[in-house]
Protein backbone atom coordinates (compact mmCIF):
# COMPACT_ATOMS: atom_id res chain seq x y z
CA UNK A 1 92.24 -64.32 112.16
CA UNK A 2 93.71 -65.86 108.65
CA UNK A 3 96.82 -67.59 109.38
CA UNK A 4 97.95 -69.57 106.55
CA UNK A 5 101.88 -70.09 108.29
CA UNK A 6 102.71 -73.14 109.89
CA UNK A 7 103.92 -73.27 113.52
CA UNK A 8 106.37 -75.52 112.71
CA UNK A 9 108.84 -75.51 109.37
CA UNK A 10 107.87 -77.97 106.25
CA UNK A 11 110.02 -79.82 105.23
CA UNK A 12 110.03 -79.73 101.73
CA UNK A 13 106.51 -80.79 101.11
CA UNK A 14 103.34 -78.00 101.51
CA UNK A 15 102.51 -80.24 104.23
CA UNK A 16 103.50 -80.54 107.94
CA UNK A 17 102.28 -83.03 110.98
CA UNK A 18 102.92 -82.97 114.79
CA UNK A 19 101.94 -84.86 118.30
CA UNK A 20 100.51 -82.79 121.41
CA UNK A 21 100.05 -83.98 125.02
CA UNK A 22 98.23 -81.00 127.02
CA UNK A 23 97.58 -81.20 130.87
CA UNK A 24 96.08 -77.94 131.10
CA UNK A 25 96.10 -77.13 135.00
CA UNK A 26 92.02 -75.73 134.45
CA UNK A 27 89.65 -76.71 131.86
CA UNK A 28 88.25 -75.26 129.92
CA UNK A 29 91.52 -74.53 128.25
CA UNK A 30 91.80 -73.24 124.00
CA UNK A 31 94.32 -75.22 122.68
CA UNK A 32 92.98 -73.80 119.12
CA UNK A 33 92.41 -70.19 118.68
CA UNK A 34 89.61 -68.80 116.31
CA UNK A 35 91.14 -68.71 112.80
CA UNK A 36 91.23 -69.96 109.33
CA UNK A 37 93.11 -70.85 106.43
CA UNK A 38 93.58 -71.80 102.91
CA UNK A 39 95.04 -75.60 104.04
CA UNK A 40 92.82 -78.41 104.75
CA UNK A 41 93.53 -79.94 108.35
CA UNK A 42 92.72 -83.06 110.33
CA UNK A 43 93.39 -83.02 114.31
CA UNK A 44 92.92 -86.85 115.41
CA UNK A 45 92.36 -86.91 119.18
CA UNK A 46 93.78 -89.73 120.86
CA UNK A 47 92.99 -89.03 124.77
CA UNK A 48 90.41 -86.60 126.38
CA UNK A 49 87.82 -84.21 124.71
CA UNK A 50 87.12 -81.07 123.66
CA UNK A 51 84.50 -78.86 122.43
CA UNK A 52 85.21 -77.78 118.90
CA UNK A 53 83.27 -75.59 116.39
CA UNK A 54 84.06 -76.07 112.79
CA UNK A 55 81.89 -73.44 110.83
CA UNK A 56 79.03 -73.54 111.47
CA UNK A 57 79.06 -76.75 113.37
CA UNK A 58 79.49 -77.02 117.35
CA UNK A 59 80.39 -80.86 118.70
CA UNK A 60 82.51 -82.41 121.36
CA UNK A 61 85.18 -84.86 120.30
CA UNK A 62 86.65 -87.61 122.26
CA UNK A 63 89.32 -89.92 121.97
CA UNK A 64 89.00 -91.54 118.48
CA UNK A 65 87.47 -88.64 117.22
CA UNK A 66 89.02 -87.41 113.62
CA UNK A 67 88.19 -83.68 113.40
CA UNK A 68 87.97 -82.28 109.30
CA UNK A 69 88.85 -78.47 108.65
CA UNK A 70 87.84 -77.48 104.98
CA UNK A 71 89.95 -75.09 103.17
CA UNK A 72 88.86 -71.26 104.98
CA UNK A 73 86.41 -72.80 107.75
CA UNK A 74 87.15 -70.94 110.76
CA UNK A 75 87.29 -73.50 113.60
CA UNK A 76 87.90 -73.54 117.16
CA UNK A 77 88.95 -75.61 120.15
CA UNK A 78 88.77 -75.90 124.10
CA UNK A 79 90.11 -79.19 126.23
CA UNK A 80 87.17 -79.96 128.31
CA UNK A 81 88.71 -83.43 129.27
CA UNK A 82 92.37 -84.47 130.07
CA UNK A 83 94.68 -85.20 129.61
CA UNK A 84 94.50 -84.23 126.05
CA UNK A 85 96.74 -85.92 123.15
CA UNK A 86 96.06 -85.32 119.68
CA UNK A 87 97.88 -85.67 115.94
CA UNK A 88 97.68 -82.88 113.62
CA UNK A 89 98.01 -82.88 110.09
CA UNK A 90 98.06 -80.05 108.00
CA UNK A 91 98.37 -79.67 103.91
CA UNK A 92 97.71 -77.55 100.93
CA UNK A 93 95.49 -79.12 98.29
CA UNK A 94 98.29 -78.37 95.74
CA UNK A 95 99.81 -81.95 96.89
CA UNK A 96 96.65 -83.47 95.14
CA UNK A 97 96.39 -84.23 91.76
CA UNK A 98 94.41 -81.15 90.01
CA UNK A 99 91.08 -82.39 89.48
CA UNK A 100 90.26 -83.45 92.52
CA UNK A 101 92.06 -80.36 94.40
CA UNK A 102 89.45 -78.66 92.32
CA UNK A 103 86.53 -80.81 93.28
CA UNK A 104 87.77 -81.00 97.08
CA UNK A 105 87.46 -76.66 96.65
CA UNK A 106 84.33 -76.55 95.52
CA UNK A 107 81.73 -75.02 97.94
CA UNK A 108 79.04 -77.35 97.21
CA UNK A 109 80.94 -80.32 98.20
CA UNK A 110 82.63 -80.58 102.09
CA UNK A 111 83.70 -83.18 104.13
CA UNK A 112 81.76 -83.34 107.49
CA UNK A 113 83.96 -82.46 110.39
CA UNK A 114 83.79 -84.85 112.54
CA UNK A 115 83.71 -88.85 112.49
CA UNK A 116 84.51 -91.16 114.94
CA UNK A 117 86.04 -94.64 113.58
CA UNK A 118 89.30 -96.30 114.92
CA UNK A 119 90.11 -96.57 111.20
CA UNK A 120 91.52 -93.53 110.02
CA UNK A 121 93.90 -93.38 113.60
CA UNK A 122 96.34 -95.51 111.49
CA UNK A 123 96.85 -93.09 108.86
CA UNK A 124 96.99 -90.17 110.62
CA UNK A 125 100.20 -92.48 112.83
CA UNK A 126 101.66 -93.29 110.01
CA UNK A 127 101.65 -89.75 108.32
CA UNK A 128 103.09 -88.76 111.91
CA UNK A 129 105.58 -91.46 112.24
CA UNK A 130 107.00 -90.61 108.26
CA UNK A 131 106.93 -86.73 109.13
CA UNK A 132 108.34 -86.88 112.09
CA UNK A 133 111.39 -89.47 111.99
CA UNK A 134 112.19 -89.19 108.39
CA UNK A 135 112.54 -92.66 106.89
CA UNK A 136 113.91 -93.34 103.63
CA UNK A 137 111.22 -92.52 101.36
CA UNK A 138 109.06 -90.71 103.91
CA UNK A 139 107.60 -88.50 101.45
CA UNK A 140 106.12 -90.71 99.19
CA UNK A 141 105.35 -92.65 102.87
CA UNK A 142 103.40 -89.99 103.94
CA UNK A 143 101.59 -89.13 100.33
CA UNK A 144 100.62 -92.41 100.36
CA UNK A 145 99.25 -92.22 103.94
CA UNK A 146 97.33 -89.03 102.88
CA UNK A 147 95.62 -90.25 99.66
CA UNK A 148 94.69 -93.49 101.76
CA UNK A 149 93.13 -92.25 104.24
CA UNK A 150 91.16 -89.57 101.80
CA UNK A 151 90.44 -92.50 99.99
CA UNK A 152 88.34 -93.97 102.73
CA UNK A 153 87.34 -90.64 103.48
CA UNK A 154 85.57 -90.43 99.93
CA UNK A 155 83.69 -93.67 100.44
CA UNK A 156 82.67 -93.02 104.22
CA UNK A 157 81.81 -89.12 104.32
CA UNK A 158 81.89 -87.08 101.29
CA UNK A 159 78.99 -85.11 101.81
CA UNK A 160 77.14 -83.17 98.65
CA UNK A 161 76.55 -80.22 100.07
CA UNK A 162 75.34 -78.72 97.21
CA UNK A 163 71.81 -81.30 97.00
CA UNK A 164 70.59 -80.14 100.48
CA UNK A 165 71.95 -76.81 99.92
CA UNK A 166 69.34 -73.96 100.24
CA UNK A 167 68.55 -71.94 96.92
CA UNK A 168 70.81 -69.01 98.33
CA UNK A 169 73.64 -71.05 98.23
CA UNK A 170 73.16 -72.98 94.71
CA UNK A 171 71.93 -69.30 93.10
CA UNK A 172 75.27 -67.97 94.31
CA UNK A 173 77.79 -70.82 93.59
CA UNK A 174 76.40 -70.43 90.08
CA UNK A 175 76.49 -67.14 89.72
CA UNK A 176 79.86 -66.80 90.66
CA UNK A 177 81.11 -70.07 88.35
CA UNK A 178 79.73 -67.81 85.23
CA UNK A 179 80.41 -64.59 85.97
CA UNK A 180 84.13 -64.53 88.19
CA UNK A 181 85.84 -63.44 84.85
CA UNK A 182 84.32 -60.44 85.17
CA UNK A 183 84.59 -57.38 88.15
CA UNK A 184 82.02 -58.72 90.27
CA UNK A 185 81.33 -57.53 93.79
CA UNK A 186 78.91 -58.71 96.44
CA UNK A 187 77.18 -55.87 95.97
CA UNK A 188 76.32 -56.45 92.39
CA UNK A 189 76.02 -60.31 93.33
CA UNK A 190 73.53 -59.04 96.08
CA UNK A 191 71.34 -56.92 93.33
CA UNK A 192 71.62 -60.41 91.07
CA UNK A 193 69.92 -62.23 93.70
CA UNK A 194 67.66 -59.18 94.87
CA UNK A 195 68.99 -59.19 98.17
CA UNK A 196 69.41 -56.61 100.87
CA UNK A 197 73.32 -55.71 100.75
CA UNK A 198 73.88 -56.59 103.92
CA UNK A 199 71.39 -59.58 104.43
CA UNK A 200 73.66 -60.68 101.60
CA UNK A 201 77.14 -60.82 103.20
CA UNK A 202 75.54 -62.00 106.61
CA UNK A 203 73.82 -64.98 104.73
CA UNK A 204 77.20 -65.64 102.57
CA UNK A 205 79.37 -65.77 105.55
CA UNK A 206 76.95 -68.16 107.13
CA UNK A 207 77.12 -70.34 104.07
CA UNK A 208 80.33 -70.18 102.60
CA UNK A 209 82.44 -69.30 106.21
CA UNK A 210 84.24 -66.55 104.31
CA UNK A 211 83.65 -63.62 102.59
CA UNK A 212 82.19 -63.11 99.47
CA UNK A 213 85.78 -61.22 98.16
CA UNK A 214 88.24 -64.40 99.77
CA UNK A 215 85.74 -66.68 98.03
CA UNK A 216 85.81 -65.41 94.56
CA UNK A 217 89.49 -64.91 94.74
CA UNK A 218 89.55 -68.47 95.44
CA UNK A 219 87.19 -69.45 92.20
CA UNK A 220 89.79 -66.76 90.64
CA UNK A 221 93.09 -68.49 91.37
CA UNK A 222 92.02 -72.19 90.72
CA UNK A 223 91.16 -71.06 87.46
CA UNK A 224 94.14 -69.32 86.96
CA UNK A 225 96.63 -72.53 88.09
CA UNK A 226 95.37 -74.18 85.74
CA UNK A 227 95.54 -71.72 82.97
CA UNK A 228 99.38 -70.83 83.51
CA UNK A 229 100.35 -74.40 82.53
CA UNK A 230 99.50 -73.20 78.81
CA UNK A 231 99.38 -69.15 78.56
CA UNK A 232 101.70 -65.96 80.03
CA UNK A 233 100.56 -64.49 83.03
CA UNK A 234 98.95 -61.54 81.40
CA UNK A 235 96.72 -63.26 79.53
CA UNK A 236 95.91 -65.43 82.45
CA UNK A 237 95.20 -62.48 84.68
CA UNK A 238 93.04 -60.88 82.14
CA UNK A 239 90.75 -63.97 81.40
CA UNK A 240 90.42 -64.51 85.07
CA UNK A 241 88.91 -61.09 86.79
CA UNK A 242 92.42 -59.22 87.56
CA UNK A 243 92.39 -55.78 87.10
CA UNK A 244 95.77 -56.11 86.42
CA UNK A 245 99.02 -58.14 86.40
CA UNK A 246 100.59 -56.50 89.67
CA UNK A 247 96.95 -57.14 91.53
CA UNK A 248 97.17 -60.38 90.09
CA UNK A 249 100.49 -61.47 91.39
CA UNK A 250 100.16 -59.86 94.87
CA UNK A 251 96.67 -62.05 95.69
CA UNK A 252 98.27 -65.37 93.68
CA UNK A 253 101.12 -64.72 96.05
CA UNK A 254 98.92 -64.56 99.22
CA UNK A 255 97.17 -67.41 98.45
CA UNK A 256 99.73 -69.45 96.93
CA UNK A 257 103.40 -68.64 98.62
CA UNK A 258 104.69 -67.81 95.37
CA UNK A 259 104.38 -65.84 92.22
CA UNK A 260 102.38 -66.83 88.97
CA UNK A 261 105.60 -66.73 87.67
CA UNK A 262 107.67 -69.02 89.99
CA UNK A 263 104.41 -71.33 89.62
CA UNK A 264 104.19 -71.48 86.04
CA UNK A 265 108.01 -72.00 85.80
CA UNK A 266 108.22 -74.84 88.25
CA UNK A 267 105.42 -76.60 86.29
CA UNK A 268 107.19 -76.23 82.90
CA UNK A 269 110.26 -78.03 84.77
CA UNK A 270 108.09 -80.54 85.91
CA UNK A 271 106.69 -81.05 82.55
């Protein structure tokens, strides 16, 4: 059900963006199989409907309707009206600056995933229109399209999760925050809490929409990007909860694309 590969090839930016018309001959009809992924996503639907479930959340979305997929929500869709046209645009959070990738990854702050506002259809267009035909200066044409609309996006529907959150989820996101630098396991994160075992991992995956391992490998890794900007790998996978450097490397990879090497050496070039 992960799938962090694009179905169609960047082009030289973690980010890619496409245009769908569907006439499905019978509705319902999944144009979005069950899955999730490390990239945040935004599906703007410009004719029809369909009924999507982001998470936890069901909801139908019609034309106008700008769908939000967090980073490792698993999400779903079915046409239930057509024709059906819709943009897609999907990135890694790398392309932010690194603060606010790291706020946008927290667990106790989410966009809500879905909004209807004629708005935000320009945006998405124009991150499209830049993606798709290649202008000069599309990049920074899209980028700038991107950070726009997440602008608005912060004034309009940046949700703290965390303040309405239930005292599972606050115990655990703190728990985890202190204690990822060491081997921790949802089963001794379960005894922490004094909960069943299996109560736990039901409730986590309820909360969090991933599992307890994917999620602390997450905490893991965001600490670690920004640690290999200023020590070796070794060191880095020590002081973050890697049992060792080859374990290290092989998850950074998975999540990342690339080694902690190849990232730590293309931010020294940078720099």
């Amino acid at each position: 059900m992960f799938n962090d590969k694009y179905i169609i090839d960047p082009k030289g930016l973690p980010l890619v963006s496409f245009y769908k018309e569907i006439v499905p001959e019978q509705l319902p009809y999944v144009f979005t199989g069950t899955h999730y992924h490390s990239d945040f996503e935004l599906i703007y639907i410009s004719s029809g409907s369909a009924k999507m479930k982001v998470g936890e959340n069901e909801f139908t979305a019609t034309a106008g309707s700008l769908v939000l997929v967090n980073p490792y929500e698993v999400h779903y869709g079915e046409i239930t009206e057509k024709p059906f046209h819709y943009y897609c645009v999907d990135f890694n959070l790398n392309l932010f600056p690194d603060d606010y990738e790291e706020n946008l990854l927290q667990e106790e702050k989410k966009y809500r995933n879905h909004v209807t506002s004629p708005s935000f259809e320009h945006y998405i267009k124009n991150i499209y229109e830049a993606y798709e035909k290649e202008p000069l200066g599309w990049r920074q044409l899209a980028l700038g399209n991107l950070f726009l609309l997440f602008s608005k996006l912060e004034g309009e529907l940046y949700d703290t999760y965390l303040a309405n959150a239930n005292d599972f989820t606050k115990n655990i996101v703190t728990y985890i925050r202190e204690n990822f630098r060491q081997p921790i396991t949802s089963h001794s994160a379960a005894e922490h809490l004094s909960y069943n075992h299996s109560h736990f991992c039901r409730l986590f995956k309820k909360n969090f929409s991933v599992s307890f391992c994917k999620y602390v490998r997450s905490v893991r890794i965001r600490a670690a990007k920004e640690l290999l900007r200023k020590e070796n790998v070794s060191a880095v996978a020590m002081k973050c909860g890697f049992s060792s450097i080859s374990y290290f490397s092989k998850e950074f990879k998975e999540e990342n694309g690339i080694t902690p090497h190849k990232y730590r050496s293309m931010y020294k070039q940078k720099t």
